[in-house]
C-alpha atoms as a PDB file:
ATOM      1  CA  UNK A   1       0.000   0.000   0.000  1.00  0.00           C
ATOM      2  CA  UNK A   2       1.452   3.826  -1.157  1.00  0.00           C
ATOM      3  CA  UNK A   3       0.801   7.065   0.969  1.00  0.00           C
ATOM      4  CA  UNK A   4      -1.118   9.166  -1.900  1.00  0.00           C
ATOM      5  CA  UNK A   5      -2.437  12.569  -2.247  1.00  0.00           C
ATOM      6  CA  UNK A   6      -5.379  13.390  -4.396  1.00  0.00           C
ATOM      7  CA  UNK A   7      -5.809  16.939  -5.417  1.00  0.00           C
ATOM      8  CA  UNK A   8      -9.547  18.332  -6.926  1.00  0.00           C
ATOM      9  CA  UNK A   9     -12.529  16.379  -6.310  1.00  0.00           C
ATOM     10  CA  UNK A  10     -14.657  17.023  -9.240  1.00  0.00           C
ATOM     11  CA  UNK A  11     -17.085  14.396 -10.545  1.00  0.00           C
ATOM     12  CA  UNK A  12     -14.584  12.705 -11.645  1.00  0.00           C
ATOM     13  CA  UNK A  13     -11.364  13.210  -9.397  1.00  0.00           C
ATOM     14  CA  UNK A  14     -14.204  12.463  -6.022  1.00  0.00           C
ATOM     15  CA  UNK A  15     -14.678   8.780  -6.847  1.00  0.00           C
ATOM     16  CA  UNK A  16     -11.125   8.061  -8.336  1.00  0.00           C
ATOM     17  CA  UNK A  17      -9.416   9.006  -5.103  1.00  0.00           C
ATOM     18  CA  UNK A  18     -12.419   6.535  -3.137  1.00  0.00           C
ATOM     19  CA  UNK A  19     -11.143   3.724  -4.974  1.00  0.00           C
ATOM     20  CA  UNK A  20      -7.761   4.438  -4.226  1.00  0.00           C
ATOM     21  CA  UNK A  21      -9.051   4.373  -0.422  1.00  0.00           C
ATOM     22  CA  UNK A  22     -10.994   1.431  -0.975  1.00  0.00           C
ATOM     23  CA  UNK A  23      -7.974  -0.020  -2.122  1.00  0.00           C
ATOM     24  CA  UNK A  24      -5.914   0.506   0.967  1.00  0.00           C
ATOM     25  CA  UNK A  25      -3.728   3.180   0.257  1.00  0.00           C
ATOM     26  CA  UNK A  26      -3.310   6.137   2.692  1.00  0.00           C
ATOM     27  CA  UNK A  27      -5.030   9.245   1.116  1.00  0.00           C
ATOM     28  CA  UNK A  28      -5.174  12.613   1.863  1.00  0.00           C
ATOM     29  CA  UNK A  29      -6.877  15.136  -0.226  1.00  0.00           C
ATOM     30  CA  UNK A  30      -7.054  18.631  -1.538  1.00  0.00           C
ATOM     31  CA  UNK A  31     -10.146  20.625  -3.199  1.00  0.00           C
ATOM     32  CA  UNK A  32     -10.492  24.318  -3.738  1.00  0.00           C
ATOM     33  CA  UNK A  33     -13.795  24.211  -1.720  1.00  0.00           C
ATOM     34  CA  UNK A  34     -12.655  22.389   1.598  1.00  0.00           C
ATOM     35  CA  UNK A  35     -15.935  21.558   2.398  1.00  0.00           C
ATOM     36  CA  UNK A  36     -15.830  18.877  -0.559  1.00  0.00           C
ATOM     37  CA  UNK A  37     -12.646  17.435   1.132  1.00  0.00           C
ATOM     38  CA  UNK A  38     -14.897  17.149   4.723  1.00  0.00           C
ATOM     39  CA  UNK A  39     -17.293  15.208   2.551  1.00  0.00           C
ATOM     40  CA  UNK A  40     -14.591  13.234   0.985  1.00  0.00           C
ATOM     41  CA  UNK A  41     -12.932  12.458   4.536  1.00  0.00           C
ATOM     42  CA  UNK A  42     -16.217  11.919   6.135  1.00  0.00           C
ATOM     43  CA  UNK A  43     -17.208   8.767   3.495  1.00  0.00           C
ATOM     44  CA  UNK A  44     -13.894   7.473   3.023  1.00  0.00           C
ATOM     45  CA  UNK A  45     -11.368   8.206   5.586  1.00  0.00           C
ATOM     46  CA  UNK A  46      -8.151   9.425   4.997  1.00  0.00           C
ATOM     47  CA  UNK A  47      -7.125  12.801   5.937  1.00  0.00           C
ATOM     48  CA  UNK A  48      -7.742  16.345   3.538  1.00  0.00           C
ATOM     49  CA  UNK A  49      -4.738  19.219   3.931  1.00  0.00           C
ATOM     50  CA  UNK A  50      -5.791  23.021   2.958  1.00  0.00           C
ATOM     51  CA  UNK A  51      -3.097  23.333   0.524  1.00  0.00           C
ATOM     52  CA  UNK A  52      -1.679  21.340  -2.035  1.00  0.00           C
ATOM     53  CA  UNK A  53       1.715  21.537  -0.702  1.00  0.00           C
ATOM     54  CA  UNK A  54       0.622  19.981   2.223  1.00  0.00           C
ATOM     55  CA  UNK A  55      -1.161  17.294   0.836  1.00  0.00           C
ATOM     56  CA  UNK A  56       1.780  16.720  -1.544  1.00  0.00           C
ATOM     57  CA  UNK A  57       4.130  16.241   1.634  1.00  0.00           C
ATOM     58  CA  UNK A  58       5.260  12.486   2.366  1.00  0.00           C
ATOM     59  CA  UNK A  59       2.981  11.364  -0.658  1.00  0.00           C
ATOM     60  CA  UNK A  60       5.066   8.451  -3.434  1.00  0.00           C
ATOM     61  CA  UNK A  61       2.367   9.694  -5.884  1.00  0.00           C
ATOM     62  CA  UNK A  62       0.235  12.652  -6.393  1.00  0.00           C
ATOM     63  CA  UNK A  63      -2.771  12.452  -9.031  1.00  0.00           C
ATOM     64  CA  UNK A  64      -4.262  15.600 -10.498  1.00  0.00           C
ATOM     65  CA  UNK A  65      -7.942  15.430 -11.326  1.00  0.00           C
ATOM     66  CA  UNK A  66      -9.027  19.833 -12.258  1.00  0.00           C
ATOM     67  CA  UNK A  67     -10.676  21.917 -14.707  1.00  0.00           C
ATOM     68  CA  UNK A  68      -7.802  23.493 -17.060  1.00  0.00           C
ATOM     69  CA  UNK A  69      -4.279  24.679 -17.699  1.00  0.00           C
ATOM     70  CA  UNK A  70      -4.506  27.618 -15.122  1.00  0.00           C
ATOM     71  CA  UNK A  71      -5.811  25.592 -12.264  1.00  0.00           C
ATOM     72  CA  UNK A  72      -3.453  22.553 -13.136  1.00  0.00           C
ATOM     73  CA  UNK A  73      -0.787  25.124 -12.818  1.00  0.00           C
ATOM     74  CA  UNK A  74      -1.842  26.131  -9.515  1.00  0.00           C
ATOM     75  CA  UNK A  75      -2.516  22.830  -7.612  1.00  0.00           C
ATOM     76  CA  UNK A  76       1.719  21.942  -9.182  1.00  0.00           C
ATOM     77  CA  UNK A  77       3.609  25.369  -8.936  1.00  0.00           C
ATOM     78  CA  UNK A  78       4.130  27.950  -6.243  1.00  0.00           C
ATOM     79  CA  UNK A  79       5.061  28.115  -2.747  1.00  0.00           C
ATOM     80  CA  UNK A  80       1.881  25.849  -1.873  1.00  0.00           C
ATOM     81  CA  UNK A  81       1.936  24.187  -4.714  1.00  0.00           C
ATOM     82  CA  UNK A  82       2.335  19.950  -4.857  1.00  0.00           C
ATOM     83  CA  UNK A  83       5.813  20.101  -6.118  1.00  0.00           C
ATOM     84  CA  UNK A  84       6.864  21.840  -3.575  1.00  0.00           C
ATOM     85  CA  UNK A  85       5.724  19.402  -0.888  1.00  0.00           C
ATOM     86  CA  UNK A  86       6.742  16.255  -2.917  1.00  0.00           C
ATOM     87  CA  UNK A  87      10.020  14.646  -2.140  1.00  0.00           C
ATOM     88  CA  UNK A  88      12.642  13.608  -5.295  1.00  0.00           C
ATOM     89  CA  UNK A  89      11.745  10.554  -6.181  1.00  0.00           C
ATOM     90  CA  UNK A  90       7.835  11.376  -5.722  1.00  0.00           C
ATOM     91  CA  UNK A  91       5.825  11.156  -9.124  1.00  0.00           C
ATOM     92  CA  UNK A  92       3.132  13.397  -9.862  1.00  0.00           C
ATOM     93  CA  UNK A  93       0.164  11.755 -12.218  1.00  0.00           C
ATOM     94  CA  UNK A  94      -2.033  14.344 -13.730  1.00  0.00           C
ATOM     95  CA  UNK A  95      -5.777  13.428 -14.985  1.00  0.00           C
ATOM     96  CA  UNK A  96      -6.497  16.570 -16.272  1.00  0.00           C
ATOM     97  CA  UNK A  97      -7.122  17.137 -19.689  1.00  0.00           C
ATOM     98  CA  UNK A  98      -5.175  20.316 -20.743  1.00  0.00           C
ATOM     99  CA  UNK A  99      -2.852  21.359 -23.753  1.00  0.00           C
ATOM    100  CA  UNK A 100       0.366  19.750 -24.007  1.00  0.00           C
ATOM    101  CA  UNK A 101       2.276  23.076 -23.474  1.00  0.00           C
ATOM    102  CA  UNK A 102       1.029  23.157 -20.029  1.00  0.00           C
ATOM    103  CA  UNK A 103       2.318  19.461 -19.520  1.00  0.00           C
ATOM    104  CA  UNK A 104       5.323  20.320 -21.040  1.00  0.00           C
ATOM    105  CA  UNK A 105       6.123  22.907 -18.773  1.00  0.00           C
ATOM    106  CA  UNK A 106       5.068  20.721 -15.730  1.00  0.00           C
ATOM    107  CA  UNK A 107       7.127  17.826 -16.482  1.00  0.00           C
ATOM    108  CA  UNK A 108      10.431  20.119 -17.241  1.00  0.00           C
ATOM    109  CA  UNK A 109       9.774  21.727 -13.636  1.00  0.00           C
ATOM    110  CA  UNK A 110       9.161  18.249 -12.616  1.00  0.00           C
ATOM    111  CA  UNK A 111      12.485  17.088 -13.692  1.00  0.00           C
ATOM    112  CA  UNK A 112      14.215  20.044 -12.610  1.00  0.00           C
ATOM    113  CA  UNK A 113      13.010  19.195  -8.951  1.00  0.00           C
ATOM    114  CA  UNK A 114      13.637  15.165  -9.286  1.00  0.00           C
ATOM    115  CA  UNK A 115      10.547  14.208  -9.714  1.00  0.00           C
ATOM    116  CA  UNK A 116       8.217  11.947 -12.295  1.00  0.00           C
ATOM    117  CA  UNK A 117       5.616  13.298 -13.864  1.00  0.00           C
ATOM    118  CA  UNK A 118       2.848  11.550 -16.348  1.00  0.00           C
ATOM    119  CA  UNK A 119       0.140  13.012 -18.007  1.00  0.00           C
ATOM    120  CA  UNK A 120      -2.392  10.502 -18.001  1.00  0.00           C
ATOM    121  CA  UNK A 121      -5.953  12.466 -19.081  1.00  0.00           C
ATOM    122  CA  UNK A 122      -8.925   9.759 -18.617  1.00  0.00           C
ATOM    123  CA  UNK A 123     -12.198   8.836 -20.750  1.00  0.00           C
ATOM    124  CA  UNK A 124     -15.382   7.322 -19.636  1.00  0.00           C
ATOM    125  CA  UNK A 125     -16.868  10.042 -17.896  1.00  0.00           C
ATOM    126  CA  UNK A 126     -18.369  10.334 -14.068  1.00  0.00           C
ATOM    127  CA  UNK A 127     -19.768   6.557 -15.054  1.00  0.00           C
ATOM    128  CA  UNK A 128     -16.665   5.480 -15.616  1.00  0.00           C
ATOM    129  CA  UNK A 129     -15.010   7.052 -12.855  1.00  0.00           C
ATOM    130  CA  UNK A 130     -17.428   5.981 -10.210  1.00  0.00           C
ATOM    131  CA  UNK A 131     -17.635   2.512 -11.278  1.00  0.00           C
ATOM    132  CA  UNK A 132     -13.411   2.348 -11.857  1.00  0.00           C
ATOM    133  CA  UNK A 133     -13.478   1.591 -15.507  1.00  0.00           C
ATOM    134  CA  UNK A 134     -11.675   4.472 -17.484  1.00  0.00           C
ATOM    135  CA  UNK A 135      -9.833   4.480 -19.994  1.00  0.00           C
ATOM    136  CA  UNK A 136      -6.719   6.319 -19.169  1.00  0.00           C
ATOM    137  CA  UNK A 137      -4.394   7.604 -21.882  1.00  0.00           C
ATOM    138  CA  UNK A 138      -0.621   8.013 -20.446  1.00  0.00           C
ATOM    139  CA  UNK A 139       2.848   9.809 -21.577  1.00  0.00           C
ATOM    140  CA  UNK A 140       5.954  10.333 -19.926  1.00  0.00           C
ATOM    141  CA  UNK A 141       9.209   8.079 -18.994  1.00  0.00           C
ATOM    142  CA  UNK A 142       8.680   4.358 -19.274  1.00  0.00           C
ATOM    143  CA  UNK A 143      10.320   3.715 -16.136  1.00  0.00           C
ATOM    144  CA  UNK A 144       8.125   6.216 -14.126  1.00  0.00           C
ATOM    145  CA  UNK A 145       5.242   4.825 -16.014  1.00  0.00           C
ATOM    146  CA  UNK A 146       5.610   1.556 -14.860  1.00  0.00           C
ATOM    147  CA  UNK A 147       5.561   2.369 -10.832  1.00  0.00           C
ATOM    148  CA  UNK A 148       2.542   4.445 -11.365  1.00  0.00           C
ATOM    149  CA  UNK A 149       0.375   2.126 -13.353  1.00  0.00           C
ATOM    150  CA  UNK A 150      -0.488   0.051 -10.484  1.00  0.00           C
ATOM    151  CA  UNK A 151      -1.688   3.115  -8.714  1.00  0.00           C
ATOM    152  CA  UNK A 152      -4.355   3.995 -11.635  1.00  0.00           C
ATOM    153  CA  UNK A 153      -5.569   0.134 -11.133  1.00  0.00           C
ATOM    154  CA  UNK A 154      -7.777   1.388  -8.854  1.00  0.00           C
ATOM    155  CA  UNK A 155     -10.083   3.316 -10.860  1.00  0.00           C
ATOM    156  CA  UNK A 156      -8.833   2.192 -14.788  1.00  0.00           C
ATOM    157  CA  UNK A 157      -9.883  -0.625 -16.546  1.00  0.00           C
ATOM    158  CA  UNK A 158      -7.861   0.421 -19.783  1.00  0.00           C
ATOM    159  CA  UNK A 159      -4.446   1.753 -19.501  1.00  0.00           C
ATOM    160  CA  UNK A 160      -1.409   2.250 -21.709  1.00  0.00           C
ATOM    161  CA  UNK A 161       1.629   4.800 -22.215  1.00  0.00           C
ATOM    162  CA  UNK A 162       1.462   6.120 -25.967  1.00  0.00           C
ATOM    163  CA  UNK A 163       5.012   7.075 -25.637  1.00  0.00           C
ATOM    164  CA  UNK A 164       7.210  10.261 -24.322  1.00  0.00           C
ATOM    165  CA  UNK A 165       5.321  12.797 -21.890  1.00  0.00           C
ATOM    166  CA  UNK A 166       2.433  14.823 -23.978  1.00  0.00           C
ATOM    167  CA  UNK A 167       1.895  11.668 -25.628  1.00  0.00           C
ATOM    168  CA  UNK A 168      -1.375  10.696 -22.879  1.00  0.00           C
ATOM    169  CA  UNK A 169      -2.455  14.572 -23.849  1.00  0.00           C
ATOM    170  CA  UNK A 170      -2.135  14.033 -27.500  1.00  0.00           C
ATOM    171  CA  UNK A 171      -3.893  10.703 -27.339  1.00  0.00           C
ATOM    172  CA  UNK A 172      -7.250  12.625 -25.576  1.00  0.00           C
ATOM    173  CA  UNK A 173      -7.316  15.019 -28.762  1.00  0.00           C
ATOM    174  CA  UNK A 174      -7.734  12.114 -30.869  1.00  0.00           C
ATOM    175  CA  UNK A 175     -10.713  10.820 -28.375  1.00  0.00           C
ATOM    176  CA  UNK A 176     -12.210  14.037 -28.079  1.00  0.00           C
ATOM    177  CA  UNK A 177     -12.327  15.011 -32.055  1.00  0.00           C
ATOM    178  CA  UNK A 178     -13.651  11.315 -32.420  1.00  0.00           C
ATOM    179  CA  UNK A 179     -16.405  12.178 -29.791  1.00  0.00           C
ATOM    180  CA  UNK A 180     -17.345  15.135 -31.805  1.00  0.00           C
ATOM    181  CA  UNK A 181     -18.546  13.514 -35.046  1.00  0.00           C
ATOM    182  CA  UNK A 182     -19.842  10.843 -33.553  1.00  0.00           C
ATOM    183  CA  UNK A 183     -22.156  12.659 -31.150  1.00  0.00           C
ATOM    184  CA  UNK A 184     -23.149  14.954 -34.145  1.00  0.00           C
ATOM    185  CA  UNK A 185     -23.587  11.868 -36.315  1.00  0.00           C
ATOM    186  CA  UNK A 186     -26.343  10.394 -34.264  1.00  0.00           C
ATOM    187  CA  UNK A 187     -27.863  13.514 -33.275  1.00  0.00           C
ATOM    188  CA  UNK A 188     -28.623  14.139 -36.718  1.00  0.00           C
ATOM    189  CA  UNK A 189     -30.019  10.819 -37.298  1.00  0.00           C
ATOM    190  CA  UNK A 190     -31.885  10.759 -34.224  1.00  0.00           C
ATOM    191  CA  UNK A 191     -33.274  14.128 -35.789  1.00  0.00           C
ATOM    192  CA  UNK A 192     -33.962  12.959 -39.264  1.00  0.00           C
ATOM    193  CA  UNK A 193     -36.029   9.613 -37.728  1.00  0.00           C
ATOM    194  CA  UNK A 194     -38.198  11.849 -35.151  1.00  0.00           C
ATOM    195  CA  UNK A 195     -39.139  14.249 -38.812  1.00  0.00           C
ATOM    196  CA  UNK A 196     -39.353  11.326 -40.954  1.00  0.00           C
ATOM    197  CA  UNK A 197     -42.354   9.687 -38.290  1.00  0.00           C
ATOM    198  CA  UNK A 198     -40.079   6.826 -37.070  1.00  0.00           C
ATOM    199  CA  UNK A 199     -39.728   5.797 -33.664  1.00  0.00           C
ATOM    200  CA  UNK A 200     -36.109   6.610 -32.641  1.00  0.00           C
ATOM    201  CA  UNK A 201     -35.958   3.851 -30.273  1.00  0.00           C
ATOM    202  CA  UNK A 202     -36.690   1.331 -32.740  1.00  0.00           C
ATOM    203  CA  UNK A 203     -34.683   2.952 -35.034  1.00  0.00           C
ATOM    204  CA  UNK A 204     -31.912   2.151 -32.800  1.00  0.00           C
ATOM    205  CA  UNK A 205     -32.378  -1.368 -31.805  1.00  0.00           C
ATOM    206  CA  UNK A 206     -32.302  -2.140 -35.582  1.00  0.00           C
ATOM    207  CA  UNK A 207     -28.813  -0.533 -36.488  1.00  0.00           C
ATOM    208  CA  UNK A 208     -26.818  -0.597 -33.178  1.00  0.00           C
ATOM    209  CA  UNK A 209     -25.726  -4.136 -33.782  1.00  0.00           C
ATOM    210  CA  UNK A 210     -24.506  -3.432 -37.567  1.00  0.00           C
ATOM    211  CA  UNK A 211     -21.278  -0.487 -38.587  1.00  0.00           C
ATOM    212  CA  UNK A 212     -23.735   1.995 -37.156  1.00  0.00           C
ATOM    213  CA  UNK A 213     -23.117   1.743 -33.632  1.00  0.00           C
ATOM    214  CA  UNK A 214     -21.037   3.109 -30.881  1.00  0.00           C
ATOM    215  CA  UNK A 215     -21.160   3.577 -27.488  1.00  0.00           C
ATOM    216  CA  UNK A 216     -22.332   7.114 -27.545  1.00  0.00           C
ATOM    217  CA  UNK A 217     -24.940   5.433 -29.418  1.00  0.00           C
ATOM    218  CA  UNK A 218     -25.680   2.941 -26.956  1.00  0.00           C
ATOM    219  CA  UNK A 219     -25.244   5.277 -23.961  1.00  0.00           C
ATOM    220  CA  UNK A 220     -27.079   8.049 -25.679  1.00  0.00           C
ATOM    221  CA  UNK A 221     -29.946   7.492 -27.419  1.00  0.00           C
ATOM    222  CA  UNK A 222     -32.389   7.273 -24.991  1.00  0.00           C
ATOM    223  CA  UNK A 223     -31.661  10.342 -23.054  1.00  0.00           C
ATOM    224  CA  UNK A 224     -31.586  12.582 -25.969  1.00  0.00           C
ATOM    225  CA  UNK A 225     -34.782  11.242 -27.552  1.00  0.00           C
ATOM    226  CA  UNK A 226     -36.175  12.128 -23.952  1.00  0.00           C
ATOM    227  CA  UNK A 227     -34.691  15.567 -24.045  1.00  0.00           C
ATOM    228  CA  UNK A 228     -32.737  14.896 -21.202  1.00  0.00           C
ATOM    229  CA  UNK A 229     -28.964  15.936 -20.981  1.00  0.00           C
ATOM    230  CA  UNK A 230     -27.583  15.970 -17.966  1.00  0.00           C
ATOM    231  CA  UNK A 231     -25.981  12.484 -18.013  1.00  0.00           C
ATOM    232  CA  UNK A 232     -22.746  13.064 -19.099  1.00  0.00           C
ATOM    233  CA  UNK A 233     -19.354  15.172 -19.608  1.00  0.00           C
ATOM    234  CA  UNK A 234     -20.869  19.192 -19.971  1.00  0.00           C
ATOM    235  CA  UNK A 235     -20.551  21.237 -23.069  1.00  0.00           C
ATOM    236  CA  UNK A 236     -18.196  23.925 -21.573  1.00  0.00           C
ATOM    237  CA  UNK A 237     -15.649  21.519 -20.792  1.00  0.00           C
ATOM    238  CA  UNK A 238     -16.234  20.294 -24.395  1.00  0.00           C
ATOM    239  CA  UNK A 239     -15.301  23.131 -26.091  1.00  0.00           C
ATOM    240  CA  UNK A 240     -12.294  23.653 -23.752  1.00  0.00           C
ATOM    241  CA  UNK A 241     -11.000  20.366 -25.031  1.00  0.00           C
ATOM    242  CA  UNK A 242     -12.205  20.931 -28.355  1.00  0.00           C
ATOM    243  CA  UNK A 243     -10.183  24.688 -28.271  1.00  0.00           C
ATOM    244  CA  UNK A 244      -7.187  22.442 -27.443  1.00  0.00           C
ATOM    245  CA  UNK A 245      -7.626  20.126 -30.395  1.00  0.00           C
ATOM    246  CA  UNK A 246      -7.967  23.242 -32.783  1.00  0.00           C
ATOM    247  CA  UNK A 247      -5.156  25.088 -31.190  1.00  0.00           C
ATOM    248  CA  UNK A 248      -2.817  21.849 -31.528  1.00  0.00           C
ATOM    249  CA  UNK A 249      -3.834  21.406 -35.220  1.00  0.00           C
ATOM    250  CA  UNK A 250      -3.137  24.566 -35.962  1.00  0.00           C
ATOM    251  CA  UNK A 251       0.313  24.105 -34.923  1.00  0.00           C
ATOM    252  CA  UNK A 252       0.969  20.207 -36.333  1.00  0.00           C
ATOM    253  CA  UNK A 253      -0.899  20.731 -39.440  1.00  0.00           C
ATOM    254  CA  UNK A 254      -3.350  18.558 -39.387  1.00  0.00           C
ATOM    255  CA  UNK A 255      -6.649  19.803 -40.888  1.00  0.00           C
ATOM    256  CA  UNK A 256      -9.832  19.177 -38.621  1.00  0.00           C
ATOM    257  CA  UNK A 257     -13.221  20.335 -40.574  1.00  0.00           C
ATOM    258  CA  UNK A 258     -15.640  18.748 -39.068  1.00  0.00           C
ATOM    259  CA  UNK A 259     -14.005  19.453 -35.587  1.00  0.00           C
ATOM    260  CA  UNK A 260     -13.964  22.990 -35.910  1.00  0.00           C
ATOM    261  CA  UNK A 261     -17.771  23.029 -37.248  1.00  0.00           C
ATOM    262  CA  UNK A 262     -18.945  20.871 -34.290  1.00  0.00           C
ATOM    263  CA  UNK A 263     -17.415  23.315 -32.053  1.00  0.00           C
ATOM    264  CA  UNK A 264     -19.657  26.173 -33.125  1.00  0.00           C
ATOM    265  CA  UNK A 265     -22.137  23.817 -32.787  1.00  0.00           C
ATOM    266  CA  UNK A 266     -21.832  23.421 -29.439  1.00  0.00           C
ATOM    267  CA  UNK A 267     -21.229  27.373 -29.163  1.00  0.00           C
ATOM    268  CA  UNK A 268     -25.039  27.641 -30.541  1.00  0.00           C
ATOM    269  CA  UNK A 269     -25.921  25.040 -27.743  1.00  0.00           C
ATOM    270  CA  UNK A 270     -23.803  27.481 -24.736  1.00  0.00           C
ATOM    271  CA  UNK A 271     -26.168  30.422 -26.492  1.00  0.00           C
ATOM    272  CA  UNK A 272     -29.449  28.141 -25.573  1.00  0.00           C
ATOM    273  CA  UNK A 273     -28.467  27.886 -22.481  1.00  0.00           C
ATOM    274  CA  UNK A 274     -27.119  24.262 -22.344  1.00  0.00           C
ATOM    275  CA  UNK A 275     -23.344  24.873 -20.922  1.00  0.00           C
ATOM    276  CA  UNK A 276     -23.699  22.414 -18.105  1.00  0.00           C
ATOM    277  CA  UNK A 277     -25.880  20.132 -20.427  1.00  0.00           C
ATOM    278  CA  UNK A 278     -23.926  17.437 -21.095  1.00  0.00           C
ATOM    279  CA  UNK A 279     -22.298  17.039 -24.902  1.00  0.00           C
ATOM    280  CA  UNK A 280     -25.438  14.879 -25.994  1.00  0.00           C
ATOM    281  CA  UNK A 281     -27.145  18.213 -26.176  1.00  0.00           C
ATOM    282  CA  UNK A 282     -26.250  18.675 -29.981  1.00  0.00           C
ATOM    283  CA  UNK A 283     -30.000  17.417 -30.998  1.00  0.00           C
ATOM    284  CA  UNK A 284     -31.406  20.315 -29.025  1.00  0.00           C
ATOM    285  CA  UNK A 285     -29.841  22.200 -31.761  1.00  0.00           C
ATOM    286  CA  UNK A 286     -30.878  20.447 -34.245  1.00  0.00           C
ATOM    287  CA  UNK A 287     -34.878  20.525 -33.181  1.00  0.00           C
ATOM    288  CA  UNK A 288     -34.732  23.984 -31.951  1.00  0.00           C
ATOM    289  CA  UNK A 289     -33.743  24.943 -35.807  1.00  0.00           C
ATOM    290  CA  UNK A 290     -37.178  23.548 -36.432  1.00  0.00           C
END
C-alpha cells in the first residue's frame, strides 16, 4: 500500500481518489472548496490538507484530477503548490485534460526538482469514474510509467503509455475530435427519424448491432430522444477540449473540418443555455432549428 495525495474532487477526481481508499492506500486530499474534502474524509477516511503543498508532503504519488491549464498550474507550482511538498523521487500523475504546453512545462519543472511526472488524461466520464473503468491515456518516462500504473488500477480498466510525456495529452485530442462527429452523427439521425415519423428507439435497436453503432450510441440514445442531458461530460468543458484540439492542429498541421464546425455547434448550444448540459445536447440544436 502507497501514501497518496489526491488533489480536486470534481465528478470525476471524487470517486477516483475513493477507490484508491478502498484499495488501501493512505489518502489525503485537496479541493479548492474544503468543504468537498470534509465530505470526501467523512465517506472514506483518509485525511484532507488546505493546501496542495501539504497534501503533496510524504505522498510516493500525487494524481491531479481539475478543470484546465490555469488551475493545473496552480494545484503543481508555487510556494503551496504539490511540487513543492513532494520529495525527489515522488511522481506526480495528472488526470487533467489540458494542452500539451502546459504538460510540457510541468514535467520540465518536474524534472528540474527530481521528480516523475505523467500526463495521463482519462475517458469514460463520471460513469466510468465511479464505477473504476476508465480508460486512461498516459505519456511520460517508461520507467516512471511503470511504478505508477499500479496506482491507476484502482479506478482504470484500460491503460497504456502512448510514448514520451504529452503523448497521454495528444492521445485525448484524438478521443475528443472522435467524440465530436460521432455525437453529431447520431444527433442528426436521431433528428432525421423523429421528422421522418419513425420511432427513434426502434430505429436504434435495428442498427446498433450493424457499422452503425457506438457507445455514444448505446449510452445516448435514450436520453436525448427524452430531451434529457444531464448524463454526461458538460458542453463547456467540451469546447475547452475541443479549443485544445484546434489550437494543436493549428500548430501540427493537421486539418480538422468537421471538428472545428462541431465546435460552433456546441457554441449555438452554450447560447441556448445548455453549458452544463452534457455534450449529448447537440439534438437540441438540431430541433430547436425547427
Amino acid at each position: 500500500m502507497a501514501k497518496l495525495a489526491f488533489l480536486g474532487l470534481g465528478v470525476m477526481g471524487y470517486p477516483m481518489a475513493g477507490h484508491l481508499a478502498a484499495k488501501g492506500h493512505e489518502v489525503c486530499v485537496y479541493n479548492r472548496t474544503s468543504a468537498k474534502a470534509d465530505a470526501w474524509v467523512k465517506e472514506h477516511g483518509g485525511t484532507s490538507a488546505p493546501t496542495p503543498r501539504e497534501a503533496a508532503q510524504g505522498a510516493e504519488f500525487v494524481m491531479t484530477c481539475v478543470g484546465n491549464d490555469d488551475d493545473l498550474r496552480a494545484v503543481c507550482t508555487g510556494l503551496d503548490g504539490a511540487f513543492a511538498g513532494m520529495a525527489a523521487g515522488a511522481t506526480l500523475v495528472d488526470h487533467t485534460t489540458v494542452s500539451a504546453a502546459v504538460t510540457a512545462e510541468l514535467y520540465a519543472a518536474a524534472k528540474e526538482a527530481g521528480l516523475g511526472f505523467v500526463d495521463a488524461p482519462v475517458s469514460g466520464g463520471q460513469a466510468g469514474a465511479e464505477n473504476g473503468v476508465l480508460s486512461i491515456m498516459c505519456g511520460g518516462d517508461a520507467e516512471v510509467y511503470d511504478k505508477a500504473e499500479p496506482m491507476m488500477q484502482a479506478y482504470g480498466k484500460s491503460i497504456k503509455r502512448l510514448g514520451e510525456s504529452g503523448s497521454g495529452q495528444l492521445t485525448k485530442m484524438v478521443n475528443q475530435i472522435c467524440i465530436a462527429g460521432l455525437v453529431q452523427g447520431l444527433a442528426e439521425g436521431l433528428h432525421f427519424a423523429q421528422k421522418a415519423g419513425l420511432d427513434g428507439r426502434a430505429v436504434i435497436e435495428v442498427i446498433q448491432g450493424g457499422a452503425a453503432g457506438s457507445w455514444q450510441m448505446a449510452n445516448r440514445h435514450e436520453t436525448m430522444l427524452d430531451d434529457k442531458f444531464d448524463y454526461g461530460f458538460a458542453v463547456d468543458w467540451m469546447r475547452k477540449d475541443l479549443g485544445i484540439c484546434l489550437a494543436t492542429a493549428n500548430e501540427n498541421g493537421a486539418s480538422l473540418p468537421v471538428t472545428a464546425l462541431v465546435d460552433q455547434f456546441y457554441k449555438d448550444v452554450q447560447k441556448l443555455g445548455g453549458g452544463r448540459w452534457d455534450t449529448s445536447s447537440l439534438i437540441k440544436r438540431l430541433n430547436a432549428m425547427g
